[in-house]
PDB file of N, CA and C in Angstrom:
ATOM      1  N   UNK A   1      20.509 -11.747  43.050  1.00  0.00           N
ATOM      2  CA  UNK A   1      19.739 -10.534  43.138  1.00  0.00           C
ATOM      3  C   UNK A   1      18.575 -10.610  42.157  1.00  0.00           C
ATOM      4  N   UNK A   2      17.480 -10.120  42.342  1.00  0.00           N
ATOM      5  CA  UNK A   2      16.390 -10.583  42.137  1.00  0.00           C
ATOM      6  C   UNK A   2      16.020  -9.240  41.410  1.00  0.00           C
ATOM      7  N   UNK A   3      15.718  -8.622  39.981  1.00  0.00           N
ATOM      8  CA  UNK A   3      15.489  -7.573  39.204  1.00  0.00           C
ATOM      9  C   UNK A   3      14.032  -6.941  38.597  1.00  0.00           C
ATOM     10  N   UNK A   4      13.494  -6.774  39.405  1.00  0.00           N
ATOM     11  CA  UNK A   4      11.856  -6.258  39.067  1.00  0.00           C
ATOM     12  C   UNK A   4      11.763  -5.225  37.370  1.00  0.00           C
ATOM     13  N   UNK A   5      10.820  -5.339  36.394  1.00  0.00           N
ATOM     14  CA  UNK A   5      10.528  -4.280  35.260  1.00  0.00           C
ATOM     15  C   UNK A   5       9.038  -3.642  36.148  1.00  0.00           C
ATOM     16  N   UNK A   6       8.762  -2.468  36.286  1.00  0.00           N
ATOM     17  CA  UNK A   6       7.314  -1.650  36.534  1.00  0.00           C
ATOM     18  C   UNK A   6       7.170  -1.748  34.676  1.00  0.00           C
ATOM     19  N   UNK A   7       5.731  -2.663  34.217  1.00  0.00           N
ATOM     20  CA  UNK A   7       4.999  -2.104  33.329  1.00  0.00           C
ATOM     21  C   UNK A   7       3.634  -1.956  32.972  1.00  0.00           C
ATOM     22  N   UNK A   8       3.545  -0.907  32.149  1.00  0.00           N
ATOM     23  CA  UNK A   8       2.189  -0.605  32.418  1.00  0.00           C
ATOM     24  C   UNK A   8       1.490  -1.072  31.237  1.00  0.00           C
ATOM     25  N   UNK A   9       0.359  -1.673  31.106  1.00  0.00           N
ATOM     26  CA  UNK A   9      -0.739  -1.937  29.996  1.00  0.00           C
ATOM     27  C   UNK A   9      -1.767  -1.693  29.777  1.00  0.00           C
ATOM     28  N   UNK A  10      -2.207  -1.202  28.909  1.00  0.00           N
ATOM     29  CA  UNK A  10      -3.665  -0.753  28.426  1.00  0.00           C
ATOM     30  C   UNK A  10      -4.202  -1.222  27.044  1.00  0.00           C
ATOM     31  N   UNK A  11      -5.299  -1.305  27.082  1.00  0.00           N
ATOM     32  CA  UNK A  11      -6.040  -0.986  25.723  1.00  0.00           C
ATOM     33  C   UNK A  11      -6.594   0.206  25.362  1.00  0.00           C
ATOM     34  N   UNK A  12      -6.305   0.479  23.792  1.00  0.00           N
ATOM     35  CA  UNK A  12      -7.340   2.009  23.255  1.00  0.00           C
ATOM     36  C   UNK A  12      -7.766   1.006  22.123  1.00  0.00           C
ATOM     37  N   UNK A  13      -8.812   1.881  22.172  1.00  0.00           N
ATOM     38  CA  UNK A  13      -9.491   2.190  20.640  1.00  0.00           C
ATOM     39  C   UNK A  13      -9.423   3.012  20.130  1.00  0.00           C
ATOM     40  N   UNK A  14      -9.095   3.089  18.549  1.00  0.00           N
ATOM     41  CA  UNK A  14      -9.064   4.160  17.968  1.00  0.00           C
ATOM     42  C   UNK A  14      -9.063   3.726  16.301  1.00  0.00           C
ATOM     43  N   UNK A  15      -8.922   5.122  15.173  1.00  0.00           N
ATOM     44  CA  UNK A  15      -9.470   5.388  14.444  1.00  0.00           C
ATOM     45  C   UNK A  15      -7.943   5.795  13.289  1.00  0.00           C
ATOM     46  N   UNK A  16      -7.687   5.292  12.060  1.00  0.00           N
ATOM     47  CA  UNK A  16      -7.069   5.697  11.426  1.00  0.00           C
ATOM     48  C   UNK A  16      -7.310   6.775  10.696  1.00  0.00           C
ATOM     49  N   UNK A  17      -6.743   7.909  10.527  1.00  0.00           N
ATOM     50  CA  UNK A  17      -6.607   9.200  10.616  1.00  0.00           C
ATOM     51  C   UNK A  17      -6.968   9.349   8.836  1.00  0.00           C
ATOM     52  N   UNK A  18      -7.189  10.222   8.399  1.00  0.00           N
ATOM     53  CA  UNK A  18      -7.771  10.753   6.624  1.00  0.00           C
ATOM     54  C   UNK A  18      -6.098  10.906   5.986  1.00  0.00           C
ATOM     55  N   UNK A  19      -5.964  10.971   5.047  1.00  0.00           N
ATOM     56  CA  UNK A  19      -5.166  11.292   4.274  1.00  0.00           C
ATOM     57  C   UNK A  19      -3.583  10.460   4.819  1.00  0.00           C
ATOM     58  N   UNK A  20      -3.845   9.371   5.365  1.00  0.00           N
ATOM     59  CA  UNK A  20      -2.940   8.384   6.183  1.00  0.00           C
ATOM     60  C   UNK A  20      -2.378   7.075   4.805  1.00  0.00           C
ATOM     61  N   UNK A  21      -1.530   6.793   4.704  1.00  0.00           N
ATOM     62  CA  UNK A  21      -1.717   5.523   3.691  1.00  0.00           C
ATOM     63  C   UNK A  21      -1.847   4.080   4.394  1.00  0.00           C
ATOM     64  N   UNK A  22      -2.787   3.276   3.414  1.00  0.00           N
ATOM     65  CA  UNK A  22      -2.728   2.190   3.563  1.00  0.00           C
ATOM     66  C   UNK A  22      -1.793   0.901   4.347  1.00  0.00           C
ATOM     67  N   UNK A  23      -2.040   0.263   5.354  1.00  0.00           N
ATOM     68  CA  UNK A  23      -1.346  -0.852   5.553  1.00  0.00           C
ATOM     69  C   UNK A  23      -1.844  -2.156   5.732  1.00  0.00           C
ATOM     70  N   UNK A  24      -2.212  -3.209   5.031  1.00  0.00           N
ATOM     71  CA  UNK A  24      -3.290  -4.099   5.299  1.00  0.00           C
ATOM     72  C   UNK A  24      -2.599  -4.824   6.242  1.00  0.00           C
ATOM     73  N   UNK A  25      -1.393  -4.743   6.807  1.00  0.00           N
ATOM     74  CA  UNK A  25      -0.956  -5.682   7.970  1.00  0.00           C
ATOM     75  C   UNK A  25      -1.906  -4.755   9.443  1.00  0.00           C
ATOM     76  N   UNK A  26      -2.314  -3.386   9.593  1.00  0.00           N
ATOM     77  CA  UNK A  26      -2.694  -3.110  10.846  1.00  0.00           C
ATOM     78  C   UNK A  26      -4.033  -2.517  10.251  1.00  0.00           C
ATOM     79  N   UNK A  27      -4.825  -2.798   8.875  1.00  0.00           N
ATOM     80  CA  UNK A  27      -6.308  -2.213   8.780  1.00  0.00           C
ATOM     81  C   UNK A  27      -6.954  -3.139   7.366  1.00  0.00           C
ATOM     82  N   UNK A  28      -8.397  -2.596   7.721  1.00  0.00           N
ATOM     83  CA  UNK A  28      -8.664  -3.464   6.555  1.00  0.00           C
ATOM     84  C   UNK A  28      -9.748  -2.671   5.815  1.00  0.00           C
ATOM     85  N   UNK A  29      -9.598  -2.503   4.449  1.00  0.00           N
ATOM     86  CA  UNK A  29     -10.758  -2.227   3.491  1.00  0.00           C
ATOM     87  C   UNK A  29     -11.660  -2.470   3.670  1.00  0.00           C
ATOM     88  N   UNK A  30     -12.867  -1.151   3.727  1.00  0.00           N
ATOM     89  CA  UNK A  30     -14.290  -1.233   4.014  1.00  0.00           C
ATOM     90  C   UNK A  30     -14.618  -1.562   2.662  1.00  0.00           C
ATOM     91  N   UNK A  31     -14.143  -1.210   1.914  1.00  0.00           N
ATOM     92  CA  UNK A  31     -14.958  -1.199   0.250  1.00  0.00           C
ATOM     93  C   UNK A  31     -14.147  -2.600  -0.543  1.00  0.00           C
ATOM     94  N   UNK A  32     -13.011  -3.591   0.004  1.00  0.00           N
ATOM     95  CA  UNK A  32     -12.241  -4.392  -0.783  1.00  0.00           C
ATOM     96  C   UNK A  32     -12.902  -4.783  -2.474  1.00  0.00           C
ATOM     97  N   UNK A  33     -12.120  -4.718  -3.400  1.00  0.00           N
ATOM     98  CA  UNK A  33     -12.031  -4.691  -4.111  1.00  0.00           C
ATOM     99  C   UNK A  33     -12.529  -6.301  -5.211  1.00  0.00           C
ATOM    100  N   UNK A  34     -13.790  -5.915  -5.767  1.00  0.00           N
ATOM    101  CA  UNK A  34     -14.656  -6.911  -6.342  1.00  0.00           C
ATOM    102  C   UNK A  34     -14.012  -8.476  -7.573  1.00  0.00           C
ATOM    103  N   UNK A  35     -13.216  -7.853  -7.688  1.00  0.00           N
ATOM    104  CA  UNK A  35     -12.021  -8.287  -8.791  1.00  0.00           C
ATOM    105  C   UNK A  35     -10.772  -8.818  -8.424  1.00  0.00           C
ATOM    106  N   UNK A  36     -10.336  -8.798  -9.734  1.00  0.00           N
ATOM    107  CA  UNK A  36      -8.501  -9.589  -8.606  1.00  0.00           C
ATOM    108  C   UNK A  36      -8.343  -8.279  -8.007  1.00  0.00           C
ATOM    109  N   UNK A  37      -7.619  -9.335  -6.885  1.00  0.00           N
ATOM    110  CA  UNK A  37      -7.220  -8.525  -5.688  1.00  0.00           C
ATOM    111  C   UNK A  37      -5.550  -8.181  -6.161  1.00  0.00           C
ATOM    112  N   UNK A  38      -5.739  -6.656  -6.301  1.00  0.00           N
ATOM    113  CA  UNK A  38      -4.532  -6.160  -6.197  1.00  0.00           C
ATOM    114  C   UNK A  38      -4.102  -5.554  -4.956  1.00  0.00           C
ATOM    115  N   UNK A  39      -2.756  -5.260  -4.871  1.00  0.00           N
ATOM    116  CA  UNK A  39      -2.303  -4.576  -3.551  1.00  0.00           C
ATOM    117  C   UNK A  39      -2.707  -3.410  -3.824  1.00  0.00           C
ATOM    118  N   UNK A  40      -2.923  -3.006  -2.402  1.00  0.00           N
ATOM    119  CA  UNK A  40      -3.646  -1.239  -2.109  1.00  0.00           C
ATOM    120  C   UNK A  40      -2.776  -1.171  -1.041  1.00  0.00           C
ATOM    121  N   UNK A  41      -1.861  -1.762  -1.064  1.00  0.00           N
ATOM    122  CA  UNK A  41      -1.187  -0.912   0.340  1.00  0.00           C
ATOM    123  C   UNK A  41      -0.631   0.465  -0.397  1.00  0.00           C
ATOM    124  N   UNK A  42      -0.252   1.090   0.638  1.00  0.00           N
ATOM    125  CA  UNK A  42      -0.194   2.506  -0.103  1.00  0.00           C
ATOM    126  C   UNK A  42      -0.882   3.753  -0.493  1.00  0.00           C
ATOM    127  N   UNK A  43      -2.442   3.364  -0.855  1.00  0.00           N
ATOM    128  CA  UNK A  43      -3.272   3.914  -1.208  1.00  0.00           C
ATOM    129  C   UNK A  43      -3.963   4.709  -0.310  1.00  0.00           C
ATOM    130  N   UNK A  44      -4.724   6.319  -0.214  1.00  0.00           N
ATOM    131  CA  UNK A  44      -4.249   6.951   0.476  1.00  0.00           C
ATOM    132  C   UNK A  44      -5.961   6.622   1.019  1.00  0.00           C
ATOM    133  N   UNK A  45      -5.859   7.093   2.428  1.00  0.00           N
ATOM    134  CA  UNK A  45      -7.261   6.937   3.251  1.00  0.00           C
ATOM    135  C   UNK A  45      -8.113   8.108   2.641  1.00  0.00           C
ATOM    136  N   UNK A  46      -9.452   8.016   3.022  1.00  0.00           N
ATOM    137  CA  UNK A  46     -10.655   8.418   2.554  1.00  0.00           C
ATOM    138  C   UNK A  46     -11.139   9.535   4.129  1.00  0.00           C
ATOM    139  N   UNK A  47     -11.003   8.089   4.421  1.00  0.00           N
ATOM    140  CA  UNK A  47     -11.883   8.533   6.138  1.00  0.00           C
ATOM    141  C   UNK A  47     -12.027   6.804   6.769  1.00  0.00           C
ATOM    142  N   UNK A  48     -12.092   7.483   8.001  1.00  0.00           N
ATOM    143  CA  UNK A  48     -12.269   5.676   9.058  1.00  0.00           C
ATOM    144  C   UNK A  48     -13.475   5.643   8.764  1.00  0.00           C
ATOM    145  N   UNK A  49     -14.085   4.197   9.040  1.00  0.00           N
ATOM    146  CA  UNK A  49     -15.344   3.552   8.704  1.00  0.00           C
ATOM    147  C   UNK A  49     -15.549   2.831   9.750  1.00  0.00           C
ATOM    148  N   UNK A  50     -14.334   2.560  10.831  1.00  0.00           N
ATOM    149  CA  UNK A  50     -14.675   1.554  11.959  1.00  0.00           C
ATOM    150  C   UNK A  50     -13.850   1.500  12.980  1.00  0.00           C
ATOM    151  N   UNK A  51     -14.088   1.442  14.028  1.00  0.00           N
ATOM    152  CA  UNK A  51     -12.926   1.009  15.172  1.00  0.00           C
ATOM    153  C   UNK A  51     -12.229   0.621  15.350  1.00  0.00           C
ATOM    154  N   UNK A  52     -10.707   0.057  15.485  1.00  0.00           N
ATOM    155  CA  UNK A  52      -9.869  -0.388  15.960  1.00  0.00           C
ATOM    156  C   UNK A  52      -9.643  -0.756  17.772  1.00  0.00           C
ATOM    157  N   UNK A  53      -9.551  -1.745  18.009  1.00  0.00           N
ATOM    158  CA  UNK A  53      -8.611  -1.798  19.352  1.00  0.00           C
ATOM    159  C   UNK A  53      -7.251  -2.648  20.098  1.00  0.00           C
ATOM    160  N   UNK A  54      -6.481  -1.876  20.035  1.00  0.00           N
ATOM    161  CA  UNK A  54      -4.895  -2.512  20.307  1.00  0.00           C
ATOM    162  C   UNK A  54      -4.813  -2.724  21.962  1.00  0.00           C
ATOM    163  N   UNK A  55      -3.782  -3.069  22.189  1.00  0.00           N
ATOM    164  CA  UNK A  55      -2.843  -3.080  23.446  1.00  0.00           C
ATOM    165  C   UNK A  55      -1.906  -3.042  23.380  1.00  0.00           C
ATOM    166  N   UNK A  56      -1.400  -1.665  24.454  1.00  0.00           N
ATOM    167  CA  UNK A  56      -0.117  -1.374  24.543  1.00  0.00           C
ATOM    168  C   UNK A  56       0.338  -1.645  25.903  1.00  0.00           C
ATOM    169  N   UNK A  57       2.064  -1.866  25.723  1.00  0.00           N
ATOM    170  CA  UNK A  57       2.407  -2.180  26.927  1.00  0.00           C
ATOM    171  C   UNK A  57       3.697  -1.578  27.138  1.00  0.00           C
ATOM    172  N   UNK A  58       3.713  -0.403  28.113  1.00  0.00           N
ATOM    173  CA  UNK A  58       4.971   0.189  27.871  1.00  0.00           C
ATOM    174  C   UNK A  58       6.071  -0.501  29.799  1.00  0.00           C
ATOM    175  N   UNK A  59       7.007  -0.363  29.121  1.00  0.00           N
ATOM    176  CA  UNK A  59       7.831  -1.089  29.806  1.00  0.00           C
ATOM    177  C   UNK A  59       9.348  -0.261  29.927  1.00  0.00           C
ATOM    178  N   UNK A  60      10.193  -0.441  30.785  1.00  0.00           N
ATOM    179  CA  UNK A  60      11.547   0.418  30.302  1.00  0.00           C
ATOM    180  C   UNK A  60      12.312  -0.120  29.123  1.00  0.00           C
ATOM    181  N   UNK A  61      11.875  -1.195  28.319  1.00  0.00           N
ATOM    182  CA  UNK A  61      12.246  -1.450  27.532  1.00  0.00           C
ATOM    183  C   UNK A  61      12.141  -0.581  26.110  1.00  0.00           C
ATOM    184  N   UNK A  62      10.892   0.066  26.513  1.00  0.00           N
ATOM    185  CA  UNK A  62       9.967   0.640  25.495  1.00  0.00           C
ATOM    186  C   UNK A  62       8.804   0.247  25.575  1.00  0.00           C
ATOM    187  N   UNK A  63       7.881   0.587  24.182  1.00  0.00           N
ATOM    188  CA  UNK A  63       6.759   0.262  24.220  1.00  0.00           C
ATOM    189  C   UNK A  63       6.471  -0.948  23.130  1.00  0.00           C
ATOM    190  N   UNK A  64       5.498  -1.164  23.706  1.00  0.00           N
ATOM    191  CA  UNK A  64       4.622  -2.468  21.996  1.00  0.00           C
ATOM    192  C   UNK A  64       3.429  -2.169  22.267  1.00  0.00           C
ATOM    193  N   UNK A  65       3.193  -2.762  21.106  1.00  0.00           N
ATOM    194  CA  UNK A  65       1.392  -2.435  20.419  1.00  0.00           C
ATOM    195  C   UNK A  65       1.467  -3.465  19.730  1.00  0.00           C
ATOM    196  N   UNK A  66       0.003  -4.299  20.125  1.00  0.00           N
ATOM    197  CA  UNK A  66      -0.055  -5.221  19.292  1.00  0.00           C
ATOM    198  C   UNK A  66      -1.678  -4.841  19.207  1.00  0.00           C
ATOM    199  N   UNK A  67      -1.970  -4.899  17.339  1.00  0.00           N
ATOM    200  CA  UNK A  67      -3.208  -4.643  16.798  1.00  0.00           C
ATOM    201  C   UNK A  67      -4.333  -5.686  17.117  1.00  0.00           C
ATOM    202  N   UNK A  68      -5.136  -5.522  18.006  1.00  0.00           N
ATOM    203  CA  UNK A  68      -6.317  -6.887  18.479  1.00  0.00           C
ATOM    204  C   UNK A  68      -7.644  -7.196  17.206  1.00  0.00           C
ATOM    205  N   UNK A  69      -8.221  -5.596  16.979  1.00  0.00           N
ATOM    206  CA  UNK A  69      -8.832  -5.612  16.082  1.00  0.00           C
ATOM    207  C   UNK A  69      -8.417  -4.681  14.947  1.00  0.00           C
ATOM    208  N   UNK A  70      -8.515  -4.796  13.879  1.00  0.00           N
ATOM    209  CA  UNK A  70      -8.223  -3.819  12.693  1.00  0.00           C
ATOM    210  C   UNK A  70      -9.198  -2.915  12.350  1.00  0.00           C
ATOM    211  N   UNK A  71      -9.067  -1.478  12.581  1.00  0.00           N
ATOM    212  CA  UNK A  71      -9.584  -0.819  12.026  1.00  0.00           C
ATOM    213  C   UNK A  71     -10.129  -0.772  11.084  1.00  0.00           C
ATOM    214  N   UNK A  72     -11.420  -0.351  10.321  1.00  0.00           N
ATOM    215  CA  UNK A  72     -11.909  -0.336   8.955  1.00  0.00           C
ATOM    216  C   UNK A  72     -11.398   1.363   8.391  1.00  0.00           C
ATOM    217  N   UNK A  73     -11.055   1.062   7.205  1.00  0.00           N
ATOM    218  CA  UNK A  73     -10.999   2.370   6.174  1.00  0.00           C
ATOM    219  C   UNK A  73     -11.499   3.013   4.914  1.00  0.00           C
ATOM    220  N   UNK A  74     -11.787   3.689   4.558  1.00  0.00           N
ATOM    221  CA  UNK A  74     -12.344   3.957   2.915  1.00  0.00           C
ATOM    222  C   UNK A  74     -11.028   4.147   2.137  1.00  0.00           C
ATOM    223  N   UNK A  75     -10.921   3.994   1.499  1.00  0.00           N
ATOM    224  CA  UNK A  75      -9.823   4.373  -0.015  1.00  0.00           C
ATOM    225  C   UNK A  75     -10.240   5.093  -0.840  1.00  0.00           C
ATOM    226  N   UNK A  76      -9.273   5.712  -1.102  1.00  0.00           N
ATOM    227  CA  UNK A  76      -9.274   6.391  -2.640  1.00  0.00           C
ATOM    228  C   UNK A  76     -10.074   5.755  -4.064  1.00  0.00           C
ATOM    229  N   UNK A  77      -9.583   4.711  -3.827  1.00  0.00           N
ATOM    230  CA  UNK A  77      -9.469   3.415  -4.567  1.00  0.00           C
ATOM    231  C   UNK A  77     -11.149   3.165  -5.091  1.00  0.00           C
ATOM    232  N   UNK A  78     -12.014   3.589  -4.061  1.00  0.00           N
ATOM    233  CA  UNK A  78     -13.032   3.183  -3.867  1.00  0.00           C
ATOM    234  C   UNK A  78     -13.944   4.263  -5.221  1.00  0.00           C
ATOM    235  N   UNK A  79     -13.329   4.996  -5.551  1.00  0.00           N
ATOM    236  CA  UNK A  79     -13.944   5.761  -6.697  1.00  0.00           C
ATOM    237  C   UNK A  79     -14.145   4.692  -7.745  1.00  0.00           C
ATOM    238  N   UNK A  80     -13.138   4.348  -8.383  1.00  0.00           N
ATOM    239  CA  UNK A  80     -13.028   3.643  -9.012  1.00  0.00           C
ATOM    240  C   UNK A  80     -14.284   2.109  -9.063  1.00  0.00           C
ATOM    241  N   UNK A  81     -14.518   1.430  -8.138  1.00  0.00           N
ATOM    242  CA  UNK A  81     -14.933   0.364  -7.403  1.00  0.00           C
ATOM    243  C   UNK A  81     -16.541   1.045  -7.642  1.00  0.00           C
ATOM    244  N   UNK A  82     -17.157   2.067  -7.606  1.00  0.00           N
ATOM    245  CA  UNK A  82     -18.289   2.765  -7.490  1.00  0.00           C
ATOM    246  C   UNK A  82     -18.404   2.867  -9.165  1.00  0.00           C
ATOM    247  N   UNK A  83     -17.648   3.708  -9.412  1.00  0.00           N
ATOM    248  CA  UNK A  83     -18.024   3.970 -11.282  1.00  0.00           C
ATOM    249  C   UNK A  83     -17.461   3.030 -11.950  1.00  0.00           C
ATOM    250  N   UNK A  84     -17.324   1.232 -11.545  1.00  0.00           N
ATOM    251  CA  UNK A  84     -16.852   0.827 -12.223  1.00  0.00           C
ATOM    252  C   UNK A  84     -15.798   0.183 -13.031  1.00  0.00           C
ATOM    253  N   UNK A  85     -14.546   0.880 -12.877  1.00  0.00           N
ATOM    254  CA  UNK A  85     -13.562   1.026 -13.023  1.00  0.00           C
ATOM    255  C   UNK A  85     -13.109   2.142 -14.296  1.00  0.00           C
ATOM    256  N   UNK A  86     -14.006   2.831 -14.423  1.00  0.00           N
ATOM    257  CA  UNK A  86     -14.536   3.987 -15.700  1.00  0.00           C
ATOM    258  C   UNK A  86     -13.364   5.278 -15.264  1.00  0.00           C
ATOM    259  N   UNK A  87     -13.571   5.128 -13.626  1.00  0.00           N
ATOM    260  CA  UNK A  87     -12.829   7.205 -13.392  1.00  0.00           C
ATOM    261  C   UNK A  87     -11.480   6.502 -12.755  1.00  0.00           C
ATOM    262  N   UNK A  88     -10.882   7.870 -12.953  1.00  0.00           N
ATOM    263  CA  UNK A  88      -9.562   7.686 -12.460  1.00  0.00           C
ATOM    264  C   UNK A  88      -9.310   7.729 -11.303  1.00  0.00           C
ATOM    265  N   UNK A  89      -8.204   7.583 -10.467  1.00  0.00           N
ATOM    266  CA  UNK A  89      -8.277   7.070  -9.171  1.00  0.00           C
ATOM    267  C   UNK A  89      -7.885   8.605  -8.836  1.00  0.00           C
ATOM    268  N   UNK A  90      -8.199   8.724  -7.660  1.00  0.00           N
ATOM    269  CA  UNK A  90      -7.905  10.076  -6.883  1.00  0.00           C
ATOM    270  C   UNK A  90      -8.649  11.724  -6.740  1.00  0.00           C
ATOM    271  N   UNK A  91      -8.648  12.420  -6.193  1.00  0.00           N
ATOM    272  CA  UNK A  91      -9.704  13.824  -5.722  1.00  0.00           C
ATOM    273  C   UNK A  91      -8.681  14.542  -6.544  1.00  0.00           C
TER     274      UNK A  91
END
């Protein structure tokens, strides 16, 4: 017996959301950091700076998403990076 899956696939584009935290596995720093590179995962978003576009593929299995391009983001972080390293991090 021969067992068919119906699934469906698409691509979006889209935009990581403000006050979202950091993940450098699915986005990447508009402002990266001039110095040693420390981890910023974690660190909380600013605002998007750039597009993203994934593909999803939903299936009865569920769904997947796999990230094609990475979104750009601002950081918090980025205060800091501007004055220097003089002000403290955060609004």
């Amino acid at each position: 017996m021969i067992d068919e899956d119906i699934v469906t696939s698409g691509y979006e584009v889209y935009v990581e959301q403000p006050n979202g935290r950091f993940e450098p596995a699915i986005m990447e720093d508009e402002y990266p950091p001039s110095g040693p590179r420390a981890s910023r995962a974690g660190a909380q978003i600013v605002c998007p700076a750039g597009l993203g576009l994934r593909h999803l593929e939903r299936g009865v299995s569920g769904t997947s998403e796999v990230v094609l391009v990475k979104p750009t983001v601002v950081l918090e972080t980025v205060v800091d990076e501007l004055a220097g390293g003089d002000q403290a991090t955060g609004f």
